[in-house]
C-alpha atoms as a PDB file:
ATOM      1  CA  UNK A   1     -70.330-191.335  -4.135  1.00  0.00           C
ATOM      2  CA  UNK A   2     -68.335-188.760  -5.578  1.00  0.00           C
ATOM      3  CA  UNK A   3     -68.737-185.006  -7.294  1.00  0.00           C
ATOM      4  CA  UNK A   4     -67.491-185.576 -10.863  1.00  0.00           C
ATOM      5  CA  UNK A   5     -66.868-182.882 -13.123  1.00  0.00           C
ATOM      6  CA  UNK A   6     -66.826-183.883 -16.568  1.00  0.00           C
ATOM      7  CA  UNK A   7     -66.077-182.049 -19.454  1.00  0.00           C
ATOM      8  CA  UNK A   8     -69.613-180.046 -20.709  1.00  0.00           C
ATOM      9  CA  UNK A   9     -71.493-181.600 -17.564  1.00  0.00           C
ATOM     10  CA  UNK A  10     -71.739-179.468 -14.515  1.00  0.00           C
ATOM     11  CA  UNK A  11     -70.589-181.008 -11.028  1.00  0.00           C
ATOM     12  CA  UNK A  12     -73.158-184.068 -10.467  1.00  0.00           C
ATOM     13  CA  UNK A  13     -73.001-186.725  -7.712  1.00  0.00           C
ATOM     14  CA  UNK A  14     -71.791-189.517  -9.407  1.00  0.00           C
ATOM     15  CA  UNK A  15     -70.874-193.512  -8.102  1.00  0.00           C
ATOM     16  CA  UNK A  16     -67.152-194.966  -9.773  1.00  0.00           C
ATOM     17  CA  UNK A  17     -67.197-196.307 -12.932  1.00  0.00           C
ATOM     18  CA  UNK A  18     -65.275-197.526 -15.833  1.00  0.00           C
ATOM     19  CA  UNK A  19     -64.154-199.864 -18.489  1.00  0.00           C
ATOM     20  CA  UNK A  20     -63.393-203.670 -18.555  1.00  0.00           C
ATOM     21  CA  UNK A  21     -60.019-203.709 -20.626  1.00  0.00           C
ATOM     22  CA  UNK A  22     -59.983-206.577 -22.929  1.00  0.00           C
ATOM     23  CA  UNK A  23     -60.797-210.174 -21.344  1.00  0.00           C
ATOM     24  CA  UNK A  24     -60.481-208.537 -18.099  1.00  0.00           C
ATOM     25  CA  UNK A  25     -62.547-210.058 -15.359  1.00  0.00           C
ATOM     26  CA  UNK A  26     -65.527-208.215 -14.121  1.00  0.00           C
ATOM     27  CA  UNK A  27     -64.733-208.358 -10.884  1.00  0.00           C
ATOM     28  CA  UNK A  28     -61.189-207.285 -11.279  1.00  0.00           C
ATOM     29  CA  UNK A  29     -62.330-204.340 -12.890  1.00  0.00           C
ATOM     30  CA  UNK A  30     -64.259-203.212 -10.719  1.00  0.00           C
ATOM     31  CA  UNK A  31     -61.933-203.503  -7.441  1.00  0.00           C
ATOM     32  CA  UNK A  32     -59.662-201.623 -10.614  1.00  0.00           C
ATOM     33  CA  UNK A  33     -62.057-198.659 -11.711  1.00  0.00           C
ATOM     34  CA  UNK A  34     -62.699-198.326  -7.578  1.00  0.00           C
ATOM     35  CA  UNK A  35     -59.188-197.610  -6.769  1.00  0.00           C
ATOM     36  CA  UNK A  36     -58.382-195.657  -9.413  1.00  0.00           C
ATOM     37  CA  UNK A  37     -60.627-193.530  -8.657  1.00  0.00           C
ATOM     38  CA  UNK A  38     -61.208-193.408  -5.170  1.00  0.00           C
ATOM     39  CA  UNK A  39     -58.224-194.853  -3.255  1.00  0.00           C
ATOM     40  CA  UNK A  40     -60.394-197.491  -1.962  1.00  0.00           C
ATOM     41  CA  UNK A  41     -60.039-201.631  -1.781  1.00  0.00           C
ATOM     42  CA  UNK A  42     -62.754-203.451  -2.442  1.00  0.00           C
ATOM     43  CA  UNK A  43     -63.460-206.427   0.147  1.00  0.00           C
ATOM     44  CA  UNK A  44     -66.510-207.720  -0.705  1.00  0.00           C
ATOM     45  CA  UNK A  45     -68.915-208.049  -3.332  1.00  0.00           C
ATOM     46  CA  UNK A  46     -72.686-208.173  -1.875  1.00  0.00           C
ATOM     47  CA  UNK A  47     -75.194-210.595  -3.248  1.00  0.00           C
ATOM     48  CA  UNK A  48     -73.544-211.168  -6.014  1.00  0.00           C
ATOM     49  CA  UNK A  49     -73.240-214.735  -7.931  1.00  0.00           C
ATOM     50  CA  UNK A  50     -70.320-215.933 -10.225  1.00  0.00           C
ATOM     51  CA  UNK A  51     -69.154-219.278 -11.370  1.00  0.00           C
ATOM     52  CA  UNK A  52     -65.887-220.642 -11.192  1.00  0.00           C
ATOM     53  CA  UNK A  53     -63.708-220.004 -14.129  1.00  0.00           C
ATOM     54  CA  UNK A  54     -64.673-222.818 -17.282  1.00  0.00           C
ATOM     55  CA  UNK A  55     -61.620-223.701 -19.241  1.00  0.00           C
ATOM     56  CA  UNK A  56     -62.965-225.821 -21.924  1.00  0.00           C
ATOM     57  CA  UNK A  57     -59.854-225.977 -24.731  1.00  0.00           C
ATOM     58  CA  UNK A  58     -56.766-223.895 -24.362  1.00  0.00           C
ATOM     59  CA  UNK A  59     -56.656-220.547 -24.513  1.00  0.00           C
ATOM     60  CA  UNK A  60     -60.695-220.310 -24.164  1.00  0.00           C
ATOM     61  CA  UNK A  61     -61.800-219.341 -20.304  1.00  0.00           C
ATOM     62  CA  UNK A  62     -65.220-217.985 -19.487  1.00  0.00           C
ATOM     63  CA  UNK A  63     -67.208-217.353 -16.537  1.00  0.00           C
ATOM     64  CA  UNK A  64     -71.438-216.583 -15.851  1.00  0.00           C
ATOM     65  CA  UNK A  65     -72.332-214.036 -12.924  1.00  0.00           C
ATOM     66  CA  UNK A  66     -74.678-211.565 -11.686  1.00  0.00           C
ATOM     67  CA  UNK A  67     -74.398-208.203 -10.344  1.00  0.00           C
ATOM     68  CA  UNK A  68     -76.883-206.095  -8.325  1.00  0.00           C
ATOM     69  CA  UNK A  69     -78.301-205.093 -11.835  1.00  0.00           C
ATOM     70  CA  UNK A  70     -77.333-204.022 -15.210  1.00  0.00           C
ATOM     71  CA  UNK A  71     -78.297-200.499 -16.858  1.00  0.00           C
ATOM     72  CA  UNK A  72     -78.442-199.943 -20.119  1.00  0.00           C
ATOM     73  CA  UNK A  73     -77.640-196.655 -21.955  1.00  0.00           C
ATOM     74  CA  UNK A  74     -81.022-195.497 -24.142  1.00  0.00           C
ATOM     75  CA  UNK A  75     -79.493-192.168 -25.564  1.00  0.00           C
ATOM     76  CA  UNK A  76     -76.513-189.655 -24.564  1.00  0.00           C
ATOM     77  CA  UNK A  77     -75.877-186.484 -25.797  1.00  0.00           C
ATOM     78  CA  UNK A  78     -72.661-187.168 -28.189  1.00  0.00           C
ATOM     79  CA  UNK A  79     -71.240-190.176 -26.217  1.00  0.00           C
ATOM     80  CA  UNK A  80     -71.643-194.136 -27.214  1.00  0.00           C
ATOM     81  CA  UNK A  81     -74.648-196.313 -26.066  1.00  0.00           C
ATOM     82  CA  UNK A  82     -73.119-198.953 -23.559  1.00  0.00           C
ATOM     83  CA  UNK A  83     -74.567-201.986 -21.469  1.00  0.00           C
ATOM     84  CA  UNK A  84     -72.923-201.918 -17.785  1.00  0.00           C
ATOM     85  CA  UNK A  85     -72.792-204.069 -14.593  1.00  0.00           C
ATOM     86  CA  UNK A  86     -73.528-202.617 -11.004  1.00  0.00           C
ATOM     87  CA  UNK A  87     -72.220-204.052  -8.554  1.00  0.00           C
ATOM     88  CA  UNK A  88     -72.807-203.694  -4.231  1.00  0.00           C
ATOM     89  CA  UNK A  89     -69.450-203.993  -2.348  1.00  0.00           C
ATOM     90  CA  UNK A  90     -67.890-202.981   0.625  1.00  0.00           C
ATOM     91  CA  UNK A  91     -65.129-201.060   0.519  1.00  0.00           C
ATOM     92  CA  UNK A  92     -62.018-200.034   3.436  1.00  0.00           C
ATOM     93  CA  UNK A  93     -59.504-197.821   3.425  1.00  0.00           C
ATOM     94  CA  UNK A  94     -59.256-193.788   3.186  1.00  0.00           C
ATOM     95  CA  UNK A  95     -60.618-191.462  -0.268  1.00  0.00           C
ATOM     96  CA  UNK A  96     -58.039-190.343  -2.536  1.00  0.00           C
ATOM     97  CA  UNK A  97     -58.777-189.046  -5.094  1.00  0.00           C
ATOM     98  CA  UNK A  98     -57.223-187.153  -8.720  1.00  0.00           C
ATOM     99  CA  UNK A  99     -58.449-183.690  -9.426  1.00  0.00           C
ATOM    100  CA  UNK A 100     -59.132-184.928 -12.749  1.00  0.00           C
ATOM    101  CA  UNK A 101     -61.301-188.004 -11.452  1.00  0.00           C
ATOM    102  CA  UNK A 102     -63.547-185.923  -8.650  1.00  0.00           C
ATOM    103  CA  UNK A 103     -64.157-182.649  -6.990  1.00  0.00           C
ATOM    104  CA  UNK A 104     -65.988-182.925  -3.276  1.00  0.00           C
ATOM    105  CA  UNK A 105     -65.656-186.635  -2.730  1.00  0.00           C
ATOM    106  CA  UNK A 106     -67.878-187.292   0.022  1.00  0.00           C
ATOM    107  CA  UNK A 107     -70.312-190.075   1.664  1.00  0.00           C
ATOM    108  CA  UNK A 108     -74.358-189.417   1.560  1.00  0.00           C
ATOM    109  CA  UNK A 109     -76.833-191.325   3.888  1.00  0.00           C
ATOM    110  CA  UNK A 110     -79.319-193.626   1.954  1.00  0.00           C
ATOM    111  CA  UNK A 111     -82.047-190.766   3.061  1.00  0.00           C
ATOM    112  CA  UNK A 112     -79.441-188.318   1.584  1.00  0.00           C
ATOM    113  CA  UNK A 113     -79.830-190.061  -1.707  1.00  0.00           C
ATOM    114  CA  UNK A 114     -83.446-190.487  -1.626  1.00  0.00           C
ATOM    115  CA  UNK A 115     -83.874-186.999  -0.852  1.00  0.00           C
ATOM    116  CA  UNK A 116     -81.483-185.711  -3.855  1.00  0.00           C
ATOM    117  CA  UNK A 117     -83.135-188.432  -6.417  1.00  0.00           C
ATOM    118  CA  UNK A 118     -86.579-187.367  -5.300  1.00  0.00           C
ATOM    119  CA  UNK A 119     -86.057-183.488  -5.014  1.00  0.00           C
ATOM    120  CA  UNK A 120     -83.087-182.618  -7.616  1.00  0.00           C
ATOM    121  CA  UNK A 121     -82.595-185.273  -9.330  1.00  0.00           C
ATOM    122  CA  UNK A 122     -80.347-182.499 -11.736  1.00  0.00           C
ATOM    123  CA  UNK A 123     -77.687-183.012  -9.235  1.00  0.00           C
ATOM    124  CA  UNK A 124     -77.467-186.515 -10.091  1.00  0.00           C
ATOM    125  CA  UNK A 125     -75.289-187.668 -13.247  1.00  0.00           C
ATOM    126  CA  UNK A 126     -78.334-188.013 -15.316  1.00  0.00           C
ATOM    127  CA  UNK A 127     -77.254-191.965 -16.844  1.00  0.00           C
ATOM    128  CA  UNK A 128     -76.752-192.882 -13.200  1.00  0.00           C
ATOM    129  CA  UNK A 129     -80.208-191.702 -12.194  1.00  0.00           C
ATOM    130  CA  UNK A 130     -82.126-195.055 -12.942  1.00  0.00           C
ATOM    131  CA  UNK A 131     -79.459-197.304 -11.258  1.00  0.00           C
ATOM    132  CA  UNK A 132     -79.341-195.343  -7.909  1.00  0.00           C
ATOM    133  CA  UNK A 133     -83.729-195.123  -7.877  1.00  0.00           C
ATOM    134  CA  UNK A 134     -83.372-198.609  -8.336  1.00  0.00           C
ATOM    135  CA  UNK A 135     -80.465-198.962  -5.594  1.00  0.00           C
ATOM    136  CA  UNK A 136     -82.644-197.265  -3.071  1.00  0.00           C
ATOM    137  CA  UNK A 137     -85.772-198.818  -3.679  1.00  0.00           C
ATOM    138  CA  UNK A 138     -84.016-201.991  -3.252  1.00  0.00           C
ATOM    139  CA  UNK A 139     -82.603-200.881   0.273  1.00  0.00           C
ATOM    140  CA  UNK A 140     -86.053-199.985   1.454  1.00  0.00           C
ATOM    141  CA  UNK A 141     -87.389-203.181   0.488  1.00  0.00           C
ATOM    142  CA  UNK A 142     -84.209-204.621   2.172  1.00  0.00           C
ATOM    143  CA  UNK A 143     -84.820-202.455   5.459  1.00  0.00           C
END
Protein backbone atom coordinates (compact mmCIF):
# COMPACT_ATOMS: atom_id res chain seq x y z
CA UNK A 1 0.00 0.00 0.00
CA UNK A 2 1.32 3.23 -0.71
CA UNK A 3 0.81 7.19 0.39
CA UNK A 4 -0.31 8.84 -2.87
CA UNK A 5 -0.53 12.38 -3.25
CA UNK A 6 -2.63 13.41 -5.97
CA UNK A 7 -3.27 16.60 -7.26
CA UNK A 8 -6.40 18.36 -4.98
CA UNK A 9 -6.46 15.08 -2.72
CA UNK A 10 -4.51 15.16 0.45
CA UNK A 11 -1.95 12.21 1.19
CA UNK A 12 -4.33 8.95 1.42
CA UNK A 13 -3.20 5.30 1.68
CA UNK A 14 -3.76 4.10 -1.54
CA UNK A 15 -3.11 0.24 -3.33
CA UNK A 16 -1.36 0.54 -7.28
CA UNK A 17 -3.44 1.11 -9.94
CA UNK A 18 -3.78 1.97 -13.51
CA UNK A 19 -4.85 1.64 -17.05
CA UNK A 20 -5.05 -1.35 -19.52
CA UNK A 21 -3.52 0.28 -22.78
CA UNK A 22 -5.37 -0.85 -25.75
CA UNK A 23 -5.87 -4.81 -26.16
CA UNK A 24 -3.46 -5.15 -23.44
CA UNK A 25 -3.90 -8.21 -21.32
CA UNK A 26 -5.21 -7.84 -17.86
CA UNK A 27 -2.79 -9.56 -16.35
CA UNK A 28 0.05 -7.88 -18.08
CA UNK A 29 -1.16 -4.77 -16.90
CA UNK A 30 -1.26 -5.31 -13.84
CA UNK A 31 2.38 -6.93 -13.26
CA UNK A 32 2.81 -3.30 -15.58
CA UNK A 33 0.88 -0.65 -13.35
CA UNK A 34 2.75 -2.70 -10.20
CA UNK A 35 6.17 -1.97 -11.34
CA UNK A 36 5.74 1.20 -12.45
CA UNK A 37 4.80 2.19 -9.57
CA UNK A 38 6.31 0.32 -6.97
CA UNK A 39 9.48 -1.41 -8.23
CA UNK A 40 7.92 -4.64 -7.55
CA UNK A 41 7.46 -8.11 -9.80
CA UNK A 42 4.54 -9.71 -9.61
CA UNK A 43 4.81 -13.67 -9.12
CA UNK A 44 1.62 -14.78 -8.58
CA UNK A 45 -1.85 -14.04 -9.03
CA UNK A 46 -4.08 -15.54 -6.01
CA UNK A 47 -7.36 -17.22 -6.70
CA UNK A 48 -7.71 -15.94 -9.69
CA UNK A 49 -9.27 -17.81 -12.93
CA UNK A 50 -8.46 -17.10 -16.68
CA UNK A 51 -8.85 -19.06 -19.82
CA UNK A 52 -6.41 -19.76 -22.29
CA UNK A 53 -6.18 -17.30 -25.07
CA UNK A 54 -9.30 -18.09 -27.97
CA UNK A 55 -8.13 -17.28 -31.42
CA UNK A 56 -11.15 -17.81 -33.44
CA UNK A 57 -10.26 -15.93 -37.08
CA UNK A 58 -7.15 -13.90 -37.54
CA UNK A 59 -6.46 -11.03 -35.95
CA UNK A 60 -9.45 -11.68 -33.28
CA UNK A 61 -7.98 -13.13 -29.71
CA UNK A 62 -9.98 -13.00 -26.52
CA UNK A 63 -9.79 -14.38 -23.19
CA UNK A 64 -12.64 -14.80 -19.93
CA UNK A 65 -11.20 -14.41 -16.24
CA UNK A 66 -11.88 -13.41 -12.82
CA UNK A 67 -10.21 -11.30 -10.38
CA UNK A 68 -10.64 -11.04 -6.58
CA UNK A 69 -13.54 -8.56 -7.46
CA UNK A 70 -14.43 -5.71 -9.58
CA UNK A 71 -15.41 -2.06 -8.23
CA UNK A 72 -17.24 0.12 -9.91
CA UNK A 73 -16.95 3.96 -9.82
CA UNK A 74 -20.65 5.54 -8.65
CA UNK A 75 -19.54 9.31 -8.69
CA UNK A 76 -16.07 11.34 -8.46
CA UNK A 77 -15.60 14.73 -7.95
CA UNK A 78 -14.50 15.98 -11.66
CA UNK A 79 -12.87 12.66 -12.80
CA UNK A 80 -14.57 9.85 -15.26
CA UNK A 81 -16.78 6.94 -13.95
CA UNK A 82 -14.69 3.66 -14.62
CA UNK A 83 -15.31 -0.21 -14.06
CA UNK A 84 -11.91 -1.86 -12.64
CA UNK A 85 -10.45 -5.33 -11.83
CA UNK A 86 -8.73 -6.18 -8.38
CA UNK A 87 -6.61 -8.47 -8.34
CA UNK A 88 -4.58 -10.59 -5.09
CA UNK A 89 -0.89 -11.30 -5.98
CA UNK A 90 2.23 -11.80 -4.48
CA UNK A 91 4.78 -9.70 -5.13
CA UNK A 92 9.13 -9.91 -4.54
CA UNK A 93 11.59 -7.66 -4.83
CA UNK A 94 12.48 -4.15 -3.02
CA UNK A 95 9.93 -0.60 -3.21
CA UNK A 96 10.96 1.97 -5.54
CA UNK A 97 9.20 4.29 -6.05
CA UNK A 98 8.80 8.06 -8.24
CA UNK A 99 8.13 11.10 -6.17
CA UNK A 100 5.47 11.75 -8.52
CA UNK A 101 3.82 8.16 -8.06
CA UNK A 102 4.02 8.01 -3.92
CA UNK A 103 5.13 9.73 -0.82
CA UNK A 104 5.69 7.21 2.44
CA UNK A 105 5.50 3.90 0.65
CA UNK A 106 5.13 1.52 3.32
CA UNK A 107 3.52 -2.07 4.30
CA UNK A 108 0.36 -2.12 6.91
CA UNK A 109 -0.72 -5.36 8.80
CA UNK A 110 -4.27 -6.63 7.81
CA UNK A 111 -5.25 -5.30 11.57
CA UNK A 112 -3.48 -2.05 10.41
CA UNK A 113 -6.00 -1.80 7.65
CA UNK A 114 -8.94 -2.78 9.56
CA UNK A 115 -8.13 -0.38 12.11
CA UNK A 116 -7.63 2.69 9.52
CA UNK A 117 -10.96 1.54 7.43
CA UNK A 118 -12.87 1.26 10.67
CA UNK A 119 -11.50 4.41 12.57
CA UNK A 120 -10.39 7.01 9.68
CA UNK A 121 -11.51 5.81 6.93
CA UNK A 122 -10.48 9.76 5.57
CA UNK A 123 -7.05 8.43 5.35
CA UNK A 124 -8.07 6.02 2.86
CA UNK A 125 -8.33 7.12 -0.99
CA UNK A 126 -12.01 7.44 -0.72
CA UNK A 127 -12.81 5.17 -4.37
CA UNK A 128 -10.55 2.53 -2.84
CA UNK A 129 -12.52 2.41 0.40
CA UNK A 130 -15.16 -0.28 -0.72
CA UNK A 131 -12.54 -2.61 -2.36
CA UNK A 132 -10.17 -2.76 0.70
CA UNK A 133 -13.62 -3.31 3.36
CA UNK A 134 -14.31 -5.90 1.05
CA UNK A 135 -10.51 -7.19 0.92
CA UNK A 136 -10.50 -7.49 4.65
CA UNK A 137 -13.67 -8.96 5.25
CA UNK A 138 -12.67 -11.53 2.86
CA UNK A 139 -9.33 -12.27 4.85
CA UNK A 140 -11.26 -12.72 8.04
CA UNK A 141 -13.52 -15.07 6.54
CA UNK A 142 -10.33 -16.65 5.02
CA UNK A 143 -8.53 -16.72 8.57
Amino acid sequence: MEAAGKPNIPSVLEIPVGGIDGYENAYDAVKREVREETGLEITRFIDDEQTPAMYTRPGDASIAFRPFLCQQVLETNGGLPWVGFVFRCEAEGEIVMQSSEAKDPHWVSIDELDDIVRTTPEKIFSLQLATLRYYIDTVNEIS
